[in-house]
PDB file of N, CA and C in Angstrom:
ATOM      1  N   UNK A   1     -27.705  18.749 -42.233  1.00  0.00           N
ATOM      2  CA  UNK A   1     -28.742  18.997 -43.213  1.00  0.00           C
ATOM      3  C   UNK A   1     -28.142  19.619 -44.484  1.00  0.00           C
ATOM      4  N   UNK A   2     -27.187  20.550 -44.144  1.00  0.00           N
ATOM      5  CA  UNK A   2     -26.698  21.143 -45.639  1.00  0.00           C
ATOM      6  C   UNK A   2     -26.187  19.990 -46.292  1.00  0.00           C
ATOM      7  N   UNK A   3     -25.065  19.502 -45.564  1.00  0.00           N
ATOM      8  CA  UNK A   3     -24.415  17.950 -46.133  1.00  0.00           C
ATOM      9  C   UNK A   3     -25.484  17.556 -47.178  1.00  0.00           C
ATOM     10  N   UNK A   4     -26.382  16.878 -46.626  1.00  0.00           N
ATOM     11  CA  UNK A   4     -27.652  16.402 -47.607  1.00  0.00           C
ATOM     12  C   UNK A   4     -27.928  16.844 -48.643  1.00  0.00           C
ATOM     13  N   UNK A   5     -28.168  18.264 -48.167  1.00  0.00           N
ATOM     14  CA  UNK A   5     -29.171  18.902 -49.330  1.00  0.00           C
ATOM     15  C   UNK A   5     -27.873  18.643 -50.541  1.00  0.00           C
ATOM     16  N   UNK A   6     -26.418  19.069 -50.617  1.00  0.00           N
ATOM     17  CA  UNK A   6     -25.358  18.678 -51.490  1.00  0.00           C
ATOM     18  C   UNK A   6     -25.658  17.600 -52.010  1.00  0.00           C
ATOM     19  N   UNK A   7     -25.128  16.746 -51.079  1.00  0.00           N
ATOM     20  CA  UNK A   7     -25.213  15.375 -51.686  1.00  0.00           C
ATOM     21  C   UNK A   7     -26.625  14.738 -52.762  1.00  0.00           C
ATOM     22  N   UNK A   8     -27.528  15.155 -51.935  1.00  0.00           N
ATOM     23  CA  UNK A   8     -28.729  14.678 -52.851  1.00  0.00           C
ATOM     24  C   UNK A   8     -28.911  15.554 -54.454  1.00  0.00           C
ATOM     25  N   UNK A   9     -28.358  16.915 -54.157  1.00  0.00           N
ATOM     26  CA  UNK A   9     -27.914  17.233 -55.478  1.00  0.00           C
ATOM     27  C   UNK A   9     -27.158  16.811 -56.600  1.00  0.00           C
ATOM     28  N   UNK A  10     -25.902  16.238 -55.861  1.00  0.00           N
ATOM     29  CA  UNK A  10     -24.853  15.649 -56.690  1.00  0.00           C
ATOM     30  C   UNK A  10     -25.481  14.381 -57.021  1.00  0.00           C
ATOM     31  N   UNK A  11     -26.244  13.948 -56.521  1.00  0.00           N
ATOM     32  CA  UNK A  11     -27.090  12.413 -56.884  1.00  0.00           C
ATOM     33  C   UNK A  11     -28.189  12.755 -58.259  1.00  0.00           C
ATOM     34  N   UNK A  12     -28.625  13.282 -57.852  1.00  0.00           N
ATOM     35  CA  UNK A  12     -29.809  13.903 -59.117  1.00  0.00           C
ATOM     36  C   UNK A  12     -29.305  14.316 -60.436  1.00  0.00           C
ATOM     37  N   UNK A  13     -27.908  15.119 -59.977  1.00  0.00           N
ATOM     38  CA  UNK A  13     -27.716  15.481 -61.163  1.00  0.00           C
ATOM     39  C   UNK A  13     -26.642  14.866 -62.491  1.00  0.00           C
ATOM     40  N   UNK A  14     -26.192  13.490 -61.101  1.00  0.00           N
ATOM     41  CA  UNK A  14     -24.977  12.638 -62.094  1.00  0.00           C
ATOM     42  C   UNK A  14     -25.850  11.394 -62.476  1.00  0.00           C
ATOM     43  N   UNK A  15     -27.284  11.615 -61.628  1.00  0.00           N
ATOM     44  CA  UNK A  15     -28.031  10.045 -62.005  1.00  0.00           C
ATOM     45  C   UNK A  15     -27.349   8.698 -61.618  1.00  0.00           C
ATOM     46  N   UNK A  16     -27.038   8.186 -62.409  1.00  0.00           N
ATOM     47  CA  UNK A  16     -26.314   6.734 -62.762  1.00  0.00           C
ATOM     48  C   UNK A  16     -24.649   6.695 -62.505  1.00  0.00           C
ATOM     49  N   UNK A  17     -24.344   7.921 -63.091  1.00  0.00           N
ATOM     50  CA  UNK A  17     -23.186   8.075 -63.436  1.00  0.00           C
ATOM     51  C   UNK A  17     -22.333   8.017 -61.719  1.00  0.00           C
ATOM     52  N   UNK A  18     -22.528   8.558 -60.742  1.00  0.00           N
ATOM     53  CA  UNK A  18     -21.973   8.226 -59.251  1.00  0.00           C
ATOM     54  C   UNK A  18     -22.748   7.414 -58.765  1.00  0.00           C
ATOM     55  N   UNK A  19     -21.753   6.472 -58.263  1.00  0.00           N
ATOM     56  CA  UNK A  19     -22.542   5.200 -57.203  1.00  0.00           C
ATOM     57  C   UNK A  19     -22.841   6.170 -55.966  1.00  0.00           C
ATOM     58  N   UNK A  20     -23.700   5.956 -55.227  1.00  0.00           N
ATOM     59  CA  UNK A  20     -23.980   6.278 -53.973  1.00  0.00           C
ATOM     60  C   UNK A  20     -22.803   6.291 -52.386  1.00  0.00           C
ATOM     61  N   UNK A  21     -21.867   6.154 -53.131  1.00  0.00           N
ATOM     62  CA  UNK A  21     -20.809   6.010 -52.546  1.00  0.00           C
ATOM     63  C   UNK A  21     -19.804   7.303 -52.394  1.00  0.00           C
ATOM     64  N   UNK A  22     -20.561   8.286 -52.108  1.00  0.00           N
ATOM     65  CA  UNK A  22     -19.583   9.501 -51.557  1.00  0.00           C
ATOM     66  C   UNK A  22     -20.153   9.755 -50.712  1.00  0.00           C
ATOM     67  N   UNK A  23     -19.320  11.046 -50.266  1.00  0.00           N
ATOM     68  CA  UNK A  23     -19.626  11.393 -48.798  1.00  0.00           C
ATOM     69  C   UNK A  23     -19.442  12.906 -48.818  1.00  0.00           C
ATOM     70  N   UNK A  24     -20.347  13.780 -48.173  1.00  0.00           N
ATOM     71  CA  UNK A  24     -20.115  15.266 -47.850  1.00  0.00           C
ATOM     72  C   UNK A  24     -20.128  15.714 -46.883  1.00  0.00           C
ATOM     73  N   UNK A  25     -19.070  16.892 -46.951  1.00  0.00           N
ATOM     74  CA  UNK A  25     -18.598  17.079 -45.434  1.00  0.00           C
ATOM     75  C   UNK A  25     -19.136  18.450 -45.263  1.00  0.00           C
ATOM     76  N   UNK A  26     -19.358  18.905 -44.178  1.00  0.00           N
ATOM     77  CA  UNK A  26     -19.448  20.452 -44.587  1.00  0.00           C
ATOM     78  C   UNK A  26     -17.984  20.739 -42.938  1.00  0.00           C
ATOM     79  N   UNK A  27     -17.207  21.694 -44.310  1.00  0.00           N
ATOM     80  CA  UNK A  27     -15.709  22.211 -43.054  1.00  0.00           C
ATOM     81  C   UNK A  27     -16.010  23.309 -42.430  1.00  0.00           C
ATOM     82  N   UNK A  28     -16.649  24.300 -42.909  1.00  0.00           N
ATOM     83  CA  UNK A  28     -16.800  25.338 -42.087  1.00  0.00           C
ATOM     84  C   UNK A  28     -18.584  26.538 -42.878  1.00  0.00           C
ATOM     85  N   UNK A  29     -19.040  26.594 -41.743  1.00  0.00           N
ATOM     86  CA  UNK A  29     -20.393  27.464 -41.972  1.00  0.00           C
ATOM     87  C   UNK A  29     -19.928  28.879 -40.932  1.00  0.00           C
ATOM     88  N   UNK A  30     -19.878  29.668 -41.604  1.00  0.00           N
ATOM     89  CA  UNK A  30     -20.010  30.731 -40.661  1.00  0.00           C
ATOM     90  C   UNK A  30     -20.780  32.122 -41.427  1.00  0.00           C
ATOM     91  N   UNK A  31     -21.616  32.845 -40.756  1.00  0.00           N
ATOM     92  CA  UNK A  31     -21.953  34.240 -40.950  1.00  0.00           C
ATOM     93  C   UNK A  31     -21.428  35.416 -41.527  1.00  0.00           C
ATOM     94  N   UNK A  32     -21.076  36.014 -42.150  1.00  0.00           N
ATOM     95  CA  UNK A  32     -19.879  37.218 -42.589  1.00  0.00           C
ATOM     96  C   UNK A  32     -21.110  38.344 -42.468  1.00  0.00           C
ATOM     97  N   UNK A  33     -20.419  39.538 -43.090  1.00  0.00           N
ATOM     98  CA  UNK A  33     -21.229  40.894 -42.453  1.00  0.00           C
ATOM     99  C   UNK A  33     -22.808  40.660 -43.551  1.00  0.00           C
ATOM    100  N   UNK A  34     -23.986  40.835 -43.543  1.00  0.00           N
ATOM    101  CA  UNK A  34     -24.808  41.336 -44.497  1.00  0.00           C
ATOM    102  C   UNK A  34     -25.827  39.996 -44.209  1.00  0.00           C
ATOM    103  N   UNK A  35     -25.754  39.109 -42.761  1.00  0.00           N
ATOM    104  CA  UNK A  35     -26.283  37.901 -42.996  1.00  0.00           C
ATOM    105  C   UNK A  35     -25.863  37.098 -43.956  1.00  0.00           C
ATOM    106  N   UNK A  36     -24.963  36.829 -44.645  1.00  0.00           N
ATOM    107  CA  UNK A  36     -24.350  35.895 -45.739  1.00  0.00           C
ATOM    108  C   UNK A  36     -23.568  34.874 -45.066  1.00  0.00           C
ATOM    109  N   UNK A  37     -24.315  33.744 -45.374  1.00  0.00           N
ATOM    110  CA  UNK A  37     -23.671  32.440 -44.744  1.00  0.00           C
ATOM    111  C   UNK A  37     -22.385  32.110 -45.663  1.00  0.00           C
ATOM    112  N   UNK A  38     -21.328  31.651 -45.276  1.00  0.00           N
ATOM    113  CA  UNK A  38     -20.620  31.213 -45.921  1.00  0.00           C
ATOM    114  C   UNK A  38     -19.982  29.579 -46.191  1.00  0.00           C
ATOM    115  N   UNK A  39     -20.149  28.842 -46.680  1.00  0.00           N
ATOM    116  CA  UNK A  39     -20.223  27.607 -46.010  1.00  0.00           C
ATOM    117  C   UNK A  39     -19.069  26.509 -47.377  1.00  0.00           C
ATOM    118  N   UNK A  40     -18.464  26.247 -47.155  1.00  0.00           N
ATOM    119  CA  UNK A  40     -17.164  25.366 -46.902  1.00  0.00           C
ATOM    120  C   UNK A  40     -17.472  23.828 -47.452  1.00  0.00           C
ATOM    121  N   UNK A  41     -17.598  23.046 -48.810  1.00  0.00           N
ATOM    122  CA  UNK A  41     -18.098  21.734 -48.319  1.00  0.00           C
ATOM    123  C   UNK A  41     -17.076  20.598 -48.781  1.00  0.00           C
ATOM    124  N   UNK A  42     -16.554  19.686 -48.475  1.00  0.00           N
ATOM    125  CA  UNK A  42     -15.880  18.578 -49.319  1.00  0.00           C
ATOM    126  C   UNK A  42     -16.841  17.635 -49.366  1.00  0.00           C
ATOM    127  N   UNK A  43     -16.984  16.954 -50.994  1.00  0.00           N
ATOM    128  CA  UNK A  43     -17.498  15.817 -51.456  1.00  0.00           C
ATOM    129  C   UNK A  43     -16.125  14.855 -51.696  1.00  0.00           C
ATOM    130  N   UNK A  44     -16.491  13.929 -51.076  1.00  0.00           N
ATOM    131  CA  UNK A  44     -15.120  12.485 -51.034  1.00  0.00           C
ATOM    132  C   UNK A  44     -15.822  11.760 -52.005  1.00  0.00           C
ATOM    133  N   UNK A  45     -14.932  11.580 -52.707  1.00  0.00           N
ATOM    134  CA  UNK A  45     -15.736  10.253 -54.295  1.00  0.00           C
ATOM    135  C   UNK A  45     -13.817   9.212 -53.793  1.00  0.00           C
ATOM    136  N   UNK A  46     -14.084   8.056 -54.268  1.00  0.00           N
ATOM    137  CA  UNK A  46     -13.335   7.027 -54.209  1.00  0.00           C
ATOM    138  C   UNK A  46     -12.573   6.800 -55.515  1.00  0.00           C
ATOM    139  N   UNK A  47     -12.551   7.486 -56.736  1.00  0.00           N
ATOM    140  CA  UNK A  47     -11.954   7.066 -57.486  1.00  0.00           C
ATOM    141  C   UNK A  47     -11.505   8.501 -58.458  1.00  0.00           C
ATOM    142  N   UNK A  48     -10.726   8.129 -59.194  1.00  0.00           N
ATOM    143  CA  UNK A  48     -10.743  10.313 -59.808  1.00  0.00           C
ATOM    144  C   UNK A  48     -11.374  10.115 -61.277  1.00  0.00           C
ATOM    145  N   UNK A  49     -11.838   8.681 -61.818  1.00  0.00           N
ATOM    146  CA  UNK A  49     -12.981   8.898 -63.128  1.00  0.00           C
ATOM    147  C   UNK A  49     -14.351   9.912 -62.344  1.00  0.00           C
ATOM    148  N   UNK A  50     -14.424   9.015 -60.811  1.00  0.00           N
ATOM    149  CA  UNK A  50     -16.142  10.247 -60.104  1.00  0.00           C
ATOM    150  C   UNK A  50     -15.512  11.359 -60.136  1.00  0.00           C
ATOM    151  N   UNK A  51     -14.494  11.808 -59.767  1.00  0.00           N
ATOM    152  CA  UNK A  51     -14.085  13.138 -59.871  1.00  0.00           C
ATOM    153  C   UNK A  51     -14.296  14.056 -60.948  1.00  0.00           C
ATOM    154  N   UNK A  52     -13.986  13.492 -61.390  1.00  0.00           N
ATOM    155  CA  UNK A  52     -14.012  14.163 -63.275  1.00  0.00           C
ATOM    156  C   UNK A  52     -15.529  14.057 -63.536  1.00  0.00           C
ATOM    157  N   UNK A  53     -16.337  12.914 -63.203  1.00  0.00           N
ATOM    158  CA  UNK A  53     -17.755  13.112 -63.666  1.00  0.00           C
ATOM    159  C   UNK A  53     -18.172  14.541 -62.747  1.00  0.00           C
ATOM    160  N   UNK A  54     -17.625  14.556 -61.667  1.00  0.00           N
ATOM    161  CA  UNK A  54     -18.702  15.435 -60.453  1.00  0.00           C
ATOM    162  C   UNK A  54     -18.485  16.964 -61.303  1.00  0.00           C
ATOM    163  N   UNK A  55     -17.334  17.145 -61.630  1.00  0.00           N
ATOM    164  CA  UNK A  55     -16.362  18.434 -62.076  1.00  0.00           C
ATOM    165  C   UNK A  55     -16.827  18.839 -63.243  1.00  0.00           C
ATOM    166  N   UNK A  56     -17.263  17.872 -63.909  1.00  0.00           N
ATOM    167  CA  UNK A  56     -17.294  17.826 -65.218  1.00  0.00           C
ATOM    168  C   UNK A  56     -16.483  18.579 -66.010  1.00  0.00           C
ATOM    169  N   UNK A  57     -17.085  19.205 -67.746  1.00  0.00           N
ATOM    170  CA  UNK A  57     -15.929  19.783 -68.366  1.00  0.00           C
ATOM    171  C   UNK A  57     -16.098  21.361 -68.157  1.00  0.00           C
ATOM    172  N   UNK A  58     -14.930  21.730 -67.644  1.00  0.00           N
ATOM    173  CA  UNK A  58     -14.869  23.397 -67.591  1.00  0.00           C
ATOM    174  C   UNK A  58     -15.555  23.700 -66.541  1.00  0.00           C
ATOM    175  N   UNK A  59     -15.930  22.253 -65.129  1.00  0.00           N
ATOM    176  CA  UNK A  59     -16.178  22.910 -64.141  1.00  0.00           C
ATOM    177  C   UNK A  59     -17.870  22.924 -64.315  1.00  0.00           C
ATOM    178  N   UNK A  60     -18.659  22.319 -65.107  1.00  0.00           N
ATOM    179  CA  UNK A  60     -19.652  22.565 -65.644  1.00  0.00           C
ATOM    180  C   UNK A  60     -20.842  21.891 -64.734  1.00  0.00           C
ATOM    181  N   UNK A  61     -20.549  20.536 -64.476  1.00  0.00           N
ATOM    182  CA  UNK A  61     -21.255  19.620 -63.428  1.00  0.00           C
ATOM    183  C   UNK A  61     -20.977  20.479 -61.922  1.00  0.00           C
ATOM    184  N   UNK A  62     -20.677  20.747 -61.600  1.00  0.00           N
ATOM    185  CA  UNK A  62     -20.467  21.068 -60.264  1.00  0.00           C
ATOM    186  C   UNK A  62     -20.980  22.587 -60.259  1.00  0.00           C
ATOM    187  N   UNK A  63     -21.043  23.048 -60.875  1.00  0.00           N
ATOM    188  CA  UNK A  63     -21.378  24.376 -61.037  1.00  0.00           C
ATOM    189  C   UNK A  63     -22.862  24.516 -61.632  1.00  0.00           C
ATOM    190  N   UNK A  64     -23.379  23.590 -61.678  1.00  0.00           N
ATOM    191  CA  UNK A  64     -24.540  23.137 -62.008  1.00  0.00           C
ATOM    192  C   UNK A  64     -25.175  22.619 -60.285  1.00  0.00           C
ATOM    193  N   UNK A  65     -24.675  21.761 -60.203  1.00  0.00           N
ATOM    194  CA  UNK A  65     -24.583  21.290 -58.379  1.00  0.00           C
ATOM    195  C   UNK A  65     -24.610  22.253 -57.362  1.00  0.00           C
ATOM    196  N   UNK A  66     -23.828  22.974 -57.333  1.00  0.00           N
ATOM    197  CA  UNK A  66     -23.442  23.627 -56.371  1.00  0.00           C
ATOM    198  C   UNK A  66     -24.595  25.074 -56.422  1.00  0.00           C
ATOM    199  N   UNK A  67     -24.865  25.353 -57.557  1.00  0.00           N
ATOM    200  CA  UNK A  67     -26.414  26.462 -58.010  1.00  0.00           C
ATOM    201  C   UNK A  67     -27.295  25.544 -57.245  1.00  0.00           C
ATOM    202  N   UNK A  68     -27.800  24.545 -57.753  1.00  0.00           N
ATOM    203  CA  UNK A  68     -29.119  24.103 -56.643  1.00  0.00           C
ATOM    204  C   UNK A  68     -28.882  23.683 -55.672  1.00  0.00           C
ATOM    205  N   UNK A  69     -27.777  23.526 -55.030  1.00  0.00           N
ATOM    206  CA  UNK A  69     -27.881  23.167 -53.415  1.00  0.00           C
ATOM    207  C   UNK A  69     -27.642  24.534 -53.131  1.00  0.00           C
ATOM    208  N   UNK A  70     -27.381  25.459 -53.118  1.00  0.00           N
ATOM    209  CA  UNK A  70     -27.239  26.961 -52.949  1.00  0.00           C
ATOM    210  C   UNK A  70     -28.792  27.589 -53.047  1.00  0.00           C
ATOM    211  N   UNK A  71     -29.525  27.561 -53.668  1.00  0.00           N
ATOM    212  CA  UNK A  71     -30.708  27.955 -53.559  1.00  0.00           C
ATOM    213  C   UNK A  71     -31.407  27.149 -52.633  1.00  0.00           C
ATOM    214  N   UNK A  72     -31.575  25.829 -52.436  1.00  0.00           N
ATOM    215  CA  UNK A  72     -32.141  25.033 -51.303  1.00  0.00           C
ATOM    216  C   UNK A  72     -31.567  25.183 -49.690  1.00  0.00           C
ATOM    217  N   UNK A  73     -30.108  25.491 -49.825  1.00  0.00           N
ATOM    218  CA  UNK A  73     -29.293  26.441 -48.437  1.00  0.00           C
ATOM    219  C   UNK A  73     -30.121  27.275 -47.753  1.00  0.00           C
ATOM    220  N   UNK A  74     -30.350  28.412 -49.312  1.00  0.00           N
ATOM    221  CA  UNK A  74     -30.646  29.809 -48.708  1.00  0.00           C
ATOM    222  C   UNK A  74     -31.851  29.721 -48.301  1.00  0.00           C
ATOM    223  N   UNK A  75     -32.761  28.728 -48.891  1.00  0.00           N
ATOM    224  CA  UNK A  75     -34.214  28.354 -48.161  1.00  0.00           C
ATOM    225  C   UNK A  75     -34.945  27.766 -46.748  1.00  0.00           C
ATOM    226  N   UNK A  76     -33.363  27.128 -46.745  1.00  0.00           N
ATOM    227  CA  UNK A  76     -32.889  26.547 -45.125  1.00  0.00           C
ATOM    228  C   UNK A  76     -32.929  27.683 -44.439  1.00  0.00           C
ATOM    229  N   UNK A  77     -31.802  28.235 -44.904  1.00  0.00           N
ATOM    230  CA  UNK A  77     -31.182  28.958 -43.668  1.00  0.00           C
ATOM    231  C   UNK A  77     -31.897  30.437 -43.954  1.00  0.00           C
ATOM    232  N   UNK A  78     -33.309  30.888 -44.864  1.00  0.00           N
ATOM    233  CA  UNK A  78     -33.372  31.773 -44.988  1.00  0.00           C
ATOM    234  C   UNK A  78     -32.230  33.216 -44.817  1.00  0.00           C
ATOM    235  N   UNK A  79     -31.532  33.416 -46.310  1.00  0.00           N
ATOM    236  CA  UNK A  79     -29.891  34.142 -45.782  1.00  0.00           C
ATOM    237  C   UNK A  79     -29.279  33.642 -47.066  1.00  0.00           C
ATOM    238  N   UNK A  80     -29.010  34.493 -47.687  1.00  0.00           N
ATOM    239  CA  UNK A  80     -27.747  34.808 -49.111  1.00  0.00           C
ATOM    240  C   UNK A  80     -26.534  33.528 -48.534  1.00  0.00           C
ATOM    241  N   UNK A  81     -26.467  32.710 -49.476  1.00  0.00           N
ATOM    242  CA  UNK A  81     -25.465  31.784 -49.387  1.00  0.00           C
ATOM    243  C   UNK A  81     -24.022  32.104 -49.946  1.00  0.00           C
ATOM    244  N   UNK A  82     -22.852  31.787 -49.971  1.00  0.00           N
ATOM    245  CA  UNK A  82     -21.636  31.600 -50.400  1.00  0.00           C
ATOM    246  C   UNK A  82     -21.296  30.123 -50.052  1.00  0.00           C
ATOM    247  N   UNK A  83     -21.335  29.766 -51.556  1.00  0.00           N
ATOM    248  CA  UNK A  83     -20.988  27.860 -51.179  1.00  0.00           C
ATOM    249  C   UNK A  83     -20.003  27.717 -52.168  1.00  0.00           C
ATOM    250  N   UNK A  84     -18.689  27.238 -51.296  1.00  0.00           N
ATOM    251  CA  UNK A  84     -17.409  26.775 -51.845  1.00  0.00           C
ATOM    252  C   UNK A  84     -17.445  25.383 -51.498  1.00  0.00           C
ATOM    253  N   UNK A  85     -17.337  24.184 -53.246  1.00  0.00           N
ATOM    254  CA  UNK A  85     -17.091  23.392 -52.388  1.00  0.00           C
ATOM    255  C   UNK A  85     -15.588  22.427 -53.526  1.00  0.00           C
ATOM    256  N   UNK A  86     -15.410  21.555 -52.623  1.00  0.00           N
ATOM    257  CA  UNK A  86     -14.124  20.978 -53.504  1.00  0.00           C
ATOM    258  C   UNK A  86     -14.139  19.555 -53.403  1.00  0.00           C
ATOM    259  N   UNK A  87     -13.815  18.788 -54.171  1.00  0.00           N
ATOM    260  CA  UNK A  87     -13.955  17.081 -54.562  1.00  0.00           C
ATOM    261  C   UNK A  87     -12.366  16.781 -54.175  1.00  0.00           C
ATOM    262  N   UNK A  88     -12.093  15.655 -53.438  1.00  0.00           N
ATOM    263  CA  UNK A  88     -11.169  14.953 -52.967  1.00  0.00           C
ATOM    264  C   UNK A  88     -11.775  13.706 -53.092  1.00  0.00           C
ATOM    265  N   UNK A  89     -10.576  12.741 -53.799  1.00  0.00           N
ATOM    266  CA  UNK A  89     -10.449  11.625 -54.095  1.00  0.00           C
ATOM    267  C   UNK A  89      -9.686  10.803 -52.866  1.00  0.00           C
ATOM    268  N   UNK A  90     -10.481   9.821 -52.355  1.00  0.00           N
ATOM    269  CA  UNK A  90     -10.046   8.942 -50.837  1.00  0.00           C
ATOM    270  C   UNK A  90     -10.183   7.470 -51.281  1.00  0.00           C
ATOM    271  N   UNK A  91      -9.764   6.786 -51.897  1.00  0.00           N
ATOM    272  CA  UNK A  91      -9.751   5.676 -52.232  1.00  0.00           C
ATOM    273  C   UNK A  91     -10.225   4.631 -51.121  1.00  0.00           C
ATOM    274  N   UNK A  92     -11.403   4.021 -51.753  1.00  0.00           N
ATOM    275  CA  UNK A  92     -11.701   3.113 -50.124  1.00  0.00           C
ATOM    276  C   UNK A  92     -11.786   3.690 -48.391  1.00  0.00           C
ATOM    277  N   UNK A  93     -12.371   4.798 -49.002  1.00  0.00           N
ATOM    278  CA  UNK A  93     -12.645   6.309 -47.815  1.00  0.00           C
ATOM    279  C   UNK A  93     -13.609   5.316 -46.807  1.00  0.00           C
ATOM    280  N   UNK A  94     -14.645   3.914 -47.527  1.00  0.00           N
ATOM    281  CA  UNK A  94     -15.019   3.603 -46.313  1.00  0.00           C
ATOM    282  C   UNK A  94     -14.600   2.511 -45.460  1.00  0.00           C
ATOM    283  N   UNK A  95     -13.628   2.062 -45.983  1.00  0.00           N
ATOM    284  CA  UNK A  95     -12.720   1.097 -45.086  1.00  0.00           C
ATOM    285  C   UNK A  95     -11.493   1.701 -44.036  1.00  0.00           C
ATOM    286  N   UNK A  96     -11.591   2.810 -44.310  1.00  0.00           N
ATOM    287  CA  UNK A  96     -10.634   3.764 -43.443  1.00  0.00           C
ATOM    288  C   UNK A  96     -11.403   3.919 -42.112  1.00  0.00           C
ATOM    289  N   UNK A  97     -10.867   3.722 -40.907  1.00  0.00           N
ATOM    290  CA  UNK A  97     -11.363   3.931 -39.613  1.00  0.00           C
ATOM    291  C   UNK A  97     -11.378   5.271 -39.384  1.00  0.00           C
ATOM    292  N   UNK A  98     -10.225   5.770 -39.557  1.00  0.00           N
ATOM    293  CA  UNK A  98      -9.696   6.962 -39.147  1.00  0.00           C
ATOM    294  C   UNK A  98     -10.725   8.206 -39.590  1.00  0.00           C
ATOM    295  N   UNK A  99     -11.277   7.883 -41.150  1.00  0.00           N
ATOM    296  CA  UNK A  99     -12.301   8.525 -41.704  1.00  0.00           C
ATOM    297  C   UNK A  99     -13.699   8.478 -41.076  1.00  0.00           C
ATOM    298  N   UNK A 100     -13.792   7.016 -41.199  1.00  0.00           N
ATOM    299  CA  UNK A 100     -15.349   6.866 -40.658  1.00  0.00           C
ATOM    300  C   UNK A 100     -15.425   7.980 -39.357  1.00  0.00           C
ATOM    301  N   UNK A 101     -14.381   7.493 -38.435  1.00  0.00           N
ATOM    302  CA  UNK A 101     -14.543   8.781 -37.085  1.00  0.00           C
ATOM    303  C   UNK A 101     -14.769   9.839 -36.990  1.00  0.00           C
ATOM    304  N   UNK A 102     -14.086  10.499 -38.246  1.00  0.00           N
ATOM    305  CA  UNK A 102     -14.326  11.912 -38.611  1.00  0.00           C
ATOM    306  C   UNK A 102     -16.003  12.414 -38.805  1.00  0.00           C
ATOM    307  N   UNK A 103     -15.807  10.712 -40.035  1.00  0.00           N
ATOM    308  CA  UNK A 103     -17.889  11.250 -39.999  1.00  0.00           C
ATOM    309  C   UNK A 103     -18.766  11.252 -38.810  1.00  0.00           C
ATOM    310  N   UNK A 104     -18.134  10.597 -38.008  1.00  0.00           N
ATOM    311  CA  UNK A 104     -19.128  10.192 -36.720  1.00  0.00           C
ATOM    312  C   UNK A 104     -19.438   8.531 -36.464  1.00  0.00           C
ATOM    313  N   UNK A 105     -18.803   7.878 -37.091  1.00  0.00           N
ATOM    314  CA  UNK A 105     -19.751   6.558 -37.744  1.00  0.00           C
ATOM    315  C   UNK A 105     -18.639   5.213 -36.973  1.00  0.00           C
TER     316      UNK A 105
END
């Protein structure tokens, strides 16, 4: 579900500009002291022009992204979020077997 809530962010907020063709991972969710979730995410884009759109300039798109899936988290999981997340470029990430497995798929 967090996966989602990301992804559908990063969709909304690049519009047109990303094909529907990434993927989010979430690496690690865990608790720290104060109820504060901490949660871990990689977005896989296929090419490094999506990269640069997701990132935007000075970090600006993603930091834009990563604010509203962070407030929709903490609504989830009722609980102060910490959301780190990072863009990796996988070229043809869905013709990779080895990947798909990872997702489950």
């Amino acid at each position: 579900m967090l996966a989602e809530i990301l992804r559908e962010k990063i969709i909304l907020h690049t519009r047109e500009e990303l094909p529907h063709s990434i993927v989010v991972l979430i690496e690690g969710c865990t608790e720290k002291g104060g109820g504060t979730m901490h949660i871990d995410a990689l977005v896989v884009v296929e090419k490094d022009s999506q990269k640069g759109i997701l990132i935007g300039r000075e970090g600006g798109m993603m930091k834009q992204v990563a604010s509203a899936a962070r407030r929709d988290m903490e609504e989830l999981l009722q609980a102060r979020v910490f959301l780190q997340v990072w863009v990796k470029v996988a070229p043809d990430w869905r013709m990779d077997e080895r990947f798909l497995r990872r997702l489950g798929v």
